[in-house]
C-alpha atoms as a PDB file:
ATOM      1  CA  UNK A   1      -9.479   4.977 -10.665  1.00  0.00           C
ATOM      2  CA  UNK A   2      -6.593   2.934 -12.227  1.00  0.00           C
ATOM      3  CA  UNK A   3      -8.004   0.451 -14.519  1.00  0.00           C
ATOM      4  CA  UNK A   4      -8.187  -3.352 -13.157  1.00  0.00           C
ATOM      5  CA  UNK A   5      -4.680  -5.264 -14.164  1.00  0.00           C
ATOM      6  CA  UNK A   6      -4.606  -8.074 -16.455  1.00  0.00           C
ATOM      7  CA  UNK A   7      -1.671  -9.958 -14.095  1.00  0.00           C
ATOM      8  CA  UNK A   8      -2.834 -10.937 -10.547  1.00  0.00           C
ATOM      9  CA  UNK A   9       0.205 -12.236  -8.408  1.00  0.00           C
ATOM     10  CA  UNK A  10      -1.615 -13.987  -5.283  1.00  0.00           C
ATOM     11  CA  UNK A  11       0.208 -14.352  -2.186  1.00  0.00           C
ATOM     12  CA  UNK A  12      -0.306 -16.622   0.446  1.00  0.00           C
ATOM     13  CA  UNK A  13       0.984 -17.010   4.390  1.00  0.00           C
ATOM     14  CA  UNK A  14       3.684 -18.976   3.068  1.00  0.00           C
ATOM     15  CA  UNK A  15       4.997 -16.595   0.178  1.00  0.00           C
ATOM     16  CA  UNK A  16       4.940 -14.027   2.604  1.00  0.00           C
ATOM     17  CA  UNK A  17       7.133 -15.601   4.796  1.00  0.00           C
ATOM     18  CA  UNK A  18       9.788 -16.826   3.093  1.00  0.00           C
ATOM     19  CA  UNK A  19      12.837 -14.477   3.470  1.00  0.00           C
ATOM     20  CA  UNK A  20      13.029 -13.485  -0.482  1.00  0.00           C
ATOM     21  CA  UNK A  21       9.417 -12.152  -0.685  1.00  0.00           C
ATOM     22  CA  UNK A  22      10.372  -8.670  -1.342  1.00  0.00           C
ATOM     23  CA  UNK A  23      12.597  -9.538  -4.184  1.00  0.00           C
ATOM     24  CA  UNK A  24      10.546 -11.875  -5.681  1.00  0.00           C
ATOM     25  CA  UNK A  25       7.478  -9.063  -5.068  1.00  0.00           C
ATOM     26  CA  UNK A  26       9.607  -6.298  -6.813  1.00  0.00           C
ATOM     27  CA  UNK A  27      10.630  -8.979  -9.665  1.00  0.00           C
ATOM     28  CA  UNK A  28       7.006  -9.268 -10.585  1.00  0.00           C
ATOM     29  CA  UNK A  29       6.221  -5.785 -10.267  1.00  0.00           C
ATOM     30  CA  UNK A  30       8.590  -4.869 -12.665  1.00  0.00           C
ATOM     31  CA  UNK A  31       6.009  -6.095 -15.578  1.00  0.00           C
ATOM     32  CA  UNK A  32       4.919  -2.953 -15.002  1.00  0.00           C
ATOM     33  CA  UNK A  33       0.873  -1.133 -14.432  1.00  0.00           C
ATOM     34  CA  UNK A  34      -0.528  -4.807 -16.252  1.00  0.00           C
ATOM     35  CA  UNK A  35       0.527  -6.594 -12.632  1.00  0.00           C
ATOM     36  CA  UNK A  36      -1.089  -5.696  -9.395  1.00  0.00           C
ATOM     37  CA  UNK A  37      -0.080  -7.886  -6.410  1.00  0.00           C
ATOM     38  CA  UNK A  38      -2.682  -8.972  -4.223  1.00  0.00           C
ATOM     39  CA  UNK A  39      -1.011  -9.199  -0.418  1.00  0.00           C
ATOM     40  CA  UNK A  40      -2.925 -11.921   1.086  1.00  0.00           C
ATOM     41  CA  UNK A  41      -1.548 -13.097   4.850  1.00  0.00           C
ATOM     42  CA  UNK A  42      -4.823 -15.079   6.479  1.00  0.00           C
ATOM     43  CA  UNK A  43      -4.594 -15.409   9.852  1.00  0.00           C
ATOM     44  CA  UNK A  44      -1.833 -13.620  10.252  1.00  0.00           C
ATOM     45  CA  UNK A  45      -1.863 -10.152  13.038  1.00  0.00           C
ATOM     46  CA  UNK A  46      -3.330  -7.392  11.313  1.00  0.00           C
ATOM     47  CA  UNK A  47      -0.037  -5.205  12.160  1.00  0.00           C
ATOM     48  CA  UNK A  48       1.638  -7.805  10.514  1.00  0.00           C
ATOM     49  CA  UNK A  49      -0.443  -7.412   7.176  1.00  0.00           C
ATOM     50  CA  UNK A  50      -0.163  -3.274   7.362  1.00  0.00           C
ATOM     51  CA  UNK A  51       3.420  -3.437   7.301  1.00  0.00           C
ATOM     52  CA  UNK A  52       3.324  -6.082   4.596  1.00  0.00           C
ATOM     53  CA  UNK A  53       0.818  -3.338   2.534  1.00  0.00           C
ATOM     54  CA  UNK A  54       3.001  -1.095   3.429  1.00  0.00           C
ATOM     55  CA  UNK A  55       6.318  -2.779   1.957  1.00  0.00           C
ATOM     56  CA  UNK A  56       4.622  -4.026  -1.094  1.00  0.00           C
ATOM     57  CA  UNK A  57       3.444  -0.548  -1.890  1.00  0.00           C
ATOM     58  CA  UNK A  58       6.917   1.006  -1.558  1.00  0.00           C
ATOM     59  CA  UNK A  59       7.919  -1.906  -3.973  1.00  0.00           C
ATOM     60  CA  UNK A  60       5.335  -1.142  -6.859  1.00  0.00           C
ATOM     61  CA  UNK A  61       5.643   2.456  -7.205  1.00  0.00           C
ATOM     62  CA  UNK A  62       8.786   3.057  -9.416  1.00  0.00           C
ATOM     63  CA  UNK A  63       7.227   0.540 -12.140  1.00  0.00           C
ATOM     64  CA  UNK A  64       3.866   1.650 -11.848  1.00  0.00           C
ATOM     65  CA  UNK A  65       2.714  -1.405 -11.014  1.00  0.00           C
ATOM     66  CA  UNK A  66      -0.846  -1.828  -8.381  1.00  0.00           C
ATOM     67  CA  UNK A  67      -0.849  -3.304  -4.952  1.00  0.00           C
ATOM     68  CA  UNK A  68      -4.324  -4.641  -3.408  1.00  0.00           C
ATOM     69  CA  UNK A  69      -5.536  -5.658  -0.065  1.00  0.00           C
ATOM     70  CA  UNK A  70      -7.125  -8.557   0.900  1.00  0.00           C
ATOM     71  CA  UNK A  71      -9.917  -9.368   2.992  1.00  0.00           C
ATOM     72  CA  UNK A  72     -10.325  -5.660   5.225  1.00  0.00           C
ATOM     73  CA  UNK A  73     -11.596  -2.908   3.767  1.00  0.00           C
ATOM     74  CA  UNK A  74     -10.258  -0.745   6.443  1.00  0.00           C
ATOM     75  CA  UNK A  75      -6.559  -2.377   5.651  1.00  0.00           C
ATOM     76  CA  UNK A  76      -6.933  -1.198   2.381  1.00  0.00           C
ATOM     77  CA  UNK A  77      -8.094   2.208   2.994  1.00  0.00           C
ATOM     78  CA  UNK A  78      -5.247   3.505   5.746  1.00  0.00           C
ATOM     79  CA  UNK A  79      -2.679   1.855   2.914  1.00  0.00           C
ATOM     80  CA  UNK A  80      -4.036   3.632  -0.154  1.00  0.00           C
ATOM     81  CA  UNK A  81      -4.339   0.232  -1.705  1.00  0.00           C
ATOM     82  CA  UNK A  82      -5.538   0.206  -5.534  1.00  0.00           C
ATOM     83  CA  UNK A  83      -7.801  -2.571  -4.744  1.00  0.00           C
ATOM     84  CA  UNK A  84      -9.405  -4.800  -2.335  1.00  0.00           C
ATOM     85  CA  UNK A  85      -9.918  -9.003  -2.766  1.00  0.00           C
ATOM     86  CA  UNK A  86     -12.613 -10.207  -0.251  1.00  0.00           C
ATOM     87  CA  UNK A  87     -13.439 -13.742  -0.035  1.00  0.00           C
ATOM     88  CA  UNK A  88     -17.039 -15.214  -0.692  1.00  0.00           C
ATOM     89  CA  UNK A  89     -18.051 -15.570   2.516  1.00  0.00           C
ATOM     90  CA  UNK A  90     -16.715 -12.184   3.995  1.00  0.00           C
ATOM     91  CA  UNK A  91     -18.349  -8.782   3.798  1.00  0.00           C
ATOM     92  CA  UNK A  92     -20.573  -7.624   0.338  1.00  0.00           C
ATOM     93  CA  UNK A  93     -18.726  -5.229  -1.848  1.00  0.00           C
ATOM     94  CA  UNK A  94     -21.464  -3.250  -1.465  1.00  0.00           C
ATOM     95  CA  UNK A  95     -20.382  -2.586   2.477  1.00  0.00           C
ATOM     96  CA  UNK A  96     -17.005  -2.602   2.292  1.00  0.00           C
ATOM     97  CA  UNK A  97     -16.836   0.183  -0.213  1.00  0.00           C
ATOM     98  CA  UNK A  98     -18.528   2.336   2.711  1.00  0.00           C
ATOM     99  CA  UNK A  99     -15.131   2.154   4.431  1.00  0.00           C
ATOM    100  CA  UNK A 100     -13.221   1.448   1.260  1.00  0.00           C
ATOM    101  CA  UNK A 101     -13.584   3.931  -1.593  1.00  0.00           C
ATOM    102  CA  UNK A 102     -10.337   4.952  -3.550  1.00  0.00           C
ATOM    103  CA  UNK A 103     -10.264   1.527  -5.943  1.00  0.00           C
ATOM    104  CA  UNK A 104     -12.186  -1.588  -7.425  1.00  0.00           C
ATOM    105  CA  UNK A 105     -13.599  -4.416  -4.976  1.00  0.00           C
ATOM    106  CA  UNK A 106     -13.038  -7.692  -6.513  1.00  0.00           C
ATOM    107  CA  UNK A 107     -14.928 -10.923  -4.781  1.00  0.00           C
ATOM    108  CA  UNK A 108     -13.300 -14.741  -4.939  1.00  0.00           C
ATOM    109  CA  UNK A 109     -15.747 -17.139  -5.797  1.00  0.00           C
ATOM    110  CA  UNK A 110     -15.685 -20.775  -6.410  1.00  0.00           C
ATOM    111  CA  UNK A 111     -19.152 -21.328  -7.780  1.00  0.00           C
ATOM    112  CA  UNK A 112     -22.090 -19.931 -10.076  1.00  0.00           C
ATOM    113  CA  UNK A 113     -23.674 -19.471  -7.060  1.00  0.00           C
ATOM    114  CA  UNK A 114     -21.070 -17.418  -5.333  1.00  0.00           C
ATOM    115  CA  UNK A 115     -20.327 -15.196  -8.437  1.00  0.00           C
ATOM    116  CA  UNK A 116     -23.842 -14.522  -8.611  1.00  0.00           C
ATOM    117  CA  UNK A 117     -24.339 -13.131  -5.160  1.00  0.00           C
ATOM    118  CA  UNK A 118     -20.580 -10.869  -5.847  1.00  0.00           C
ATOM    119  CA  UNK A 119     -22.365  -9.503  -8.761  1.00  0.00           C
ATOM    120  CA  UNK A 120     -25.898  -8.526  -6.698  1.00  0.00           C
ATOM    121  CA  UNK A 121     -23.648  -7.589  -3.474  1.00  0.00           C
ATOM    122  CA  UNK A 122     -21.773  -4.633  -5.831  1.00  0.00           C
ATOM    123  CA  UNK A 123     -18.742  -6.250  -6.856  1.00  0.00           C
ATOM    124  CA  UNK A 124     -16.360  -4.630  -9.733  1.00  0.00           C
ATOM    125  CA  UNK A 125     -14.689  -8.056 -10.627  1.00  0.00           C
ATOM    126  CA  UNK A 126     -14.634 -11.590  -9.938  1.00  0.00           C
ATOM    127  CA  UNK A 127     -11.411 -13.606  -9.401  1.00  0.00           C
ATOM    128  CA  UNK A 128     -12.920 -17.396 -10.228  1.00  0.00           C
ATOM    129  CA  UNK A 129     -11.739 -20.978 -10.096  1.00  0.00           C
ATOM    130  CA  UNK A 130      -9.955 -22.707  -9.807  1.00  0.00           C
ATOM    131  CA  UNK A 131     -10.667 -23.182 -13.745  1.00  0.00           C
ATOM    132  CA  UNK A 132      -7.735 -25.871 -14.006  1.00  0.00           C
ATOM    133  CA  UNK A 133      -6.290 -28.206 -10.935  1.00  0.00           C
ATOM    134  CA  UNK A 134      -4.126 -26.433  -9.012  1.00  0.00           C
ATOM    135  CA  UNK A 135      -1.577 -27.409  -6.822  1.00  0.00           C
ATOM    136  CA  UNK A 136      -2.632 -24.654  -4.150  1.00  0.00           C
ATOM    137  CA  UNK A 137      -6.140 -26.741  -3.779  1.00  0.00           C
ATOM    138  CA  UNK A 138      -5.211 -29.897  -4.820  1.00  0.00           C
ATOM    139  CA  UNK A 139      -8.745 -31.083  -3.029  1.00  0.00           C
ATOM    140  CA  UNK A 140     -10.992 -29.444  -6.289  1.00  0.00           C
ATOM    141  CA  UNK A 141     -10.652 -30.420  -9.355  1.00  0.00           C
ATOM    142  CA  UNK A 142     -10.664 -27.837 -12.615  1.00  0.00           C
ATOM    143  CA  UNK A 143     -14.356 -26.201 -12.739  1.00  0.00           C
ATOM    144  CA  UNK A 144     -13.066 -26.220 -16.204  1.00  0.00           C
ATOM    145  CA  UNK A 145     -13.680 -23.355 -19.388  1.00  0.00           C
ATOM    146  CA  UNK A 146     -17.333 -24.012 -19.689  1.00  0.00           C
ATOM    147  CA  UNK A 147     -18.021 -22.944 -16.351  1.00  0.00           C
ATOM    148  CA  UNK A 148     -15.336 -19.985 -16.954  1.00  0.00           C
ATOM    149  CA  UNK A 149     -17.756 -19.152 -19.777  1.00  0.00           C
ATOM    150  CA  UNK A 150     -20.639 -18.952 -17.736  1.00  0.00           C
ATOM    151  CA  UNK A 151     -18.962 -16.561 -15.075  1.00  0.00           C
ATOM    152  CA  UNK A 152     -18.522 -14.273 -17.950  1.00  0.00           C
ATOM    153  CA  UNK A 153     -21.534 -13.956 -18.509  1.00  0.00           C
ATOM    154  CA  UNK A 154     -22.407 -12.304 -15.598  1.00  0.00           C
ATOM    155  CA  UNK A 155     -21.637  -8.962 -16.903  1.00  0.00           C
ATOM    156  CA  UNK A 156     -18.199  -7.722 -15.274  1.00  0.00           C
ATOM    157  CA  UNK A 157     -14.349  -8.467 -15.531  1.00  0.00           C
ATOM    158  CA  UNK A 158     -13.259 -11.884 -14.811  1.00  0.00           C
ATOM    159  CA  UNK A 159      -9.943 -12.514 -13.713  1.00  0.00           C
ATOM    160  CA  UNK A 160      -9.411 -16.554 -14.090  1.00  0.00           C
ATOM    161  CA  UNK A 161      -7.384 -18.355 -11.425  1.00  0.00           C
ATOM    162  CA  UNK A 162      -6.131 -22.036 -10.869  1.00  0.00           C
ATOM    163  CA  UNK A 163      -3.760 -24.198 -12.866  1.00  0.00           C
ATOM    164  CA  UNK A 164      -3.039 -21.114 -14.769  1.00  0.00           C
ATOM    165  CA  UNK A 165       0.080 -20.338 -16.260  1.00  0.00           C
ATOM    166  CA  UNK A 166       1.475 -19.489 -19.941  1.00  0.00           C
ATOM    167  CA  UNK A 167       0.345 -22.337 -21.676  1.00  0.00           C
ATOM    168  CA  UNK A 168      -3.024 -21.789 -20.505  1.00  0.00           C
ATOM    169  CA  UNK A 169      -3.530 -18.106 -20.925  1.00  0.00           C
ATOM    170  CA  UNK A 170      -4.981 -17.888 -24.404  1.00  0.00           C
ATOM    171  CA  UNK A 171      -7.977 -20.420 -23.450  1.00  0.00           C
ATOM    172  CA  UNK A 172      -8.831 -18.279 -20.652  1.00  0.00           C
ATOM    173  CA  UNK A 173      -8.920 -15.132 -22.598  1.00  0.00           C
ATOM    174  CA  UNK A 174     -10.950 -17.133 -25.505  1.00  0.00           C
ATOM    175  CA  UNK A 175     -13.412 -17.725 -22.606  1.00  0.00           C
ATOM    176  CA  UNK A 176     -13.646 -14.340 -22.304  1.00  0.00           C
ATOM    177  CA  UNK A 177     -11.220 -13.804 -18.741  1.00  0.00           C
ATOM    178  CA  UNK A 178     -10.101 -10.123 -18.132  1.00  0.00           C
ATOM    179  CA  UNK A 179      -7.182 -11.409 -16.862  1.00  0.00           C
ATOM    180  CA  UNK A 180      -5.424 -14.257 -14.654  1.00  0.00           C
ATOM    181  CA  UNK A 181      -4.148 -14.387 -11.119  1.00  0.00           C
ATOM    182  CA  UNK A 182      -1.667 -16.373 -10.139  1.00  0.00           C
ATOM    183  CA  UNK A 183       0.472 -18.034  -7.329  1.00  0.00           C
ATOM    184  CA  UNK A 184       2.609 -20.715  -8.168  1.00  0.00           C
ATOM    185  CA  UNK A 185       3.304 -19.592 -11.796  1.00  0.00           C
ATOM    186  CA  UNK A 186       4.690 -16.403  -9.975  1.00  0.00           C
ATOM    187  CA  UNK A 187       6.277 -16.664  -7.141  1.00  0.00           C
ATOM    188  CA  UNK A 188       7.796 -20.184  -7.621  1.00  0.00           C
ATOM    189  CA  UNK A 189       9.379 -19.588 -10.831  1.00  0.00           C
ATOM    190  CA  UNK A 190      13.277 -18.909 -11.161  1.00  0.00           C
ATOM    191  CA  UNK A 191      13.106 -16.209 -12.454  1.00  0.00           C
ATOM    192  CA  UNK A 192      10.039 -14.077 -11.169  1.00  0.00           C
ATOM    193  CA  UNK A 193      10.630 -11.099 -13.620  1.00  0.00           C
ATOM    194  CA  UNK A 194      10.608 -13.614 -16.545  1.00  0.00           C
ATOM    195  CA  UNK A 195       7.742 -15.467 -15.531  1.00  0.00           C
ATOM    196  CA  UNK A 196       5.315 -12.170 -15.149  1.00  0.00           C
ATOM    197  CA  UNK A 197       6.851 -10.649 -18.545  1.00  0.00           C
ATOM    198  CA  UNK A 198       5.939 -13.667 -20.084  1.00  0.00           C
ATOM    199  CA  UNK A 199       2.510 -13.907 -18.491  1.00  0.00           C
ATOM    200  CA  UNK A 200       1.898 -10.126 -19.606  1.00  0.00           C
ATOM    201  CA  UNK A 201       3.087 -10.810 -22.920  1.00  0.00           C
ATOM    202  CA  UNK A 202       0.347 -13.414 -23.555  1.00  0.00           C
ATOM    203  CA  UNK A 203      -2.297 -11.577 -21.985  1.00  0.00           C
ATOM    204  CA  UNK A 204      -1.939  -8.743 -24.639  1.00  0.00           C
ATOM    205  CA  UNK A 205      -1.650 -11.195 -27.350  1.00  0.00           C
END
């Protein structure tokens, strides 16, 4: 089992759909095995997120870098994904490694509450927040570094999300974050490539 990246590029519906996705995908992969991208489509066909799984993972090969499922185990086994992302209030990691085995089950959470339950349910990571405001939830404020702290304790990798980009790396690894995940910082920039070197640059800091 590959070992859980550092770099987290989140998609969303909209990222998905704009008509540069695949460059901007490759761009970010290029950072190389530190970047996984994390092909989230909600409510979109599931066709339509197999052949998205499917394009991503042709993308991240030559650089090495990891793709991961979101939210169906069985998605992410019939694409050889690296890893799943389930949401809080979806299946236990515990069940959804029955159908998917091959890679590291990481749960979202948005609580103490919710990152305790990922833990008991069999989770291998956590990706919490949103630790700063965040212009993808712009209805929660930043649960802040002191609750970041507390997540950690928990006992396995945290990868921090929210309001995250270079300037705010370094607090969230002080905190004790495996890693960060990322949207806006990502796949809005310029200059994709850039903005993920940049991010993996800091993270190994």
């Amino acid at each position: 089992m590959r070992p859980l990246p550092r770099l987290l590029a989140l998609t969303d519906h909209h990222v998905v759909g704009t008509e540069d996705f695949a460059i901007k995908a490759a761009a970010i992969a290029s950072a190389g095995p530190t970047v996984g991208i994390v092909v989230r489509a909600p409510g979109t066909p599931t066709s339509h997120q197999m052949a998205l799984l499917l394009r991503v993972r042709a993308l991240v090969r030559p650089p090495e870098a990891a793709f991961l499922a979101s939210g169906d185990p069985a998605l992410g086994a019939a694409t050889g994904a690296h890893g799943l992302v389930l949401d809080a209030d979806g299946p236990a990691a515990s069940g959804a490694r029955k159908i998917f085995q091959a890679g590291r089950i990481g749960i979202v959470v948005r609580s103490v509450t919710e990152a305790e339950a990922a833990v008991a349910g069999g989770a291998d990571f956590l990706i919490a927040g949103p630790v700063f405001p965040s212009s993808a939830d712009p209805d929660r404020g930043g649960l802040g570094l002191d609750w970041l702290r507390h997540i950690v304790t928990l006992g396995i990798p945290v990868v921090a999300c929210g309001g995250i980009g270079v300037d705010q790396v370094g607090s969230v690894r002080a905190a004790g974050a495996w890693g960060i995940a990322a949207t806006t910082a990502l796949w809005s920039a310029s200059d994709p490539a850039r903005a993920a070197d940049q991010l993996v640059r800091e993270l190994a800091a």
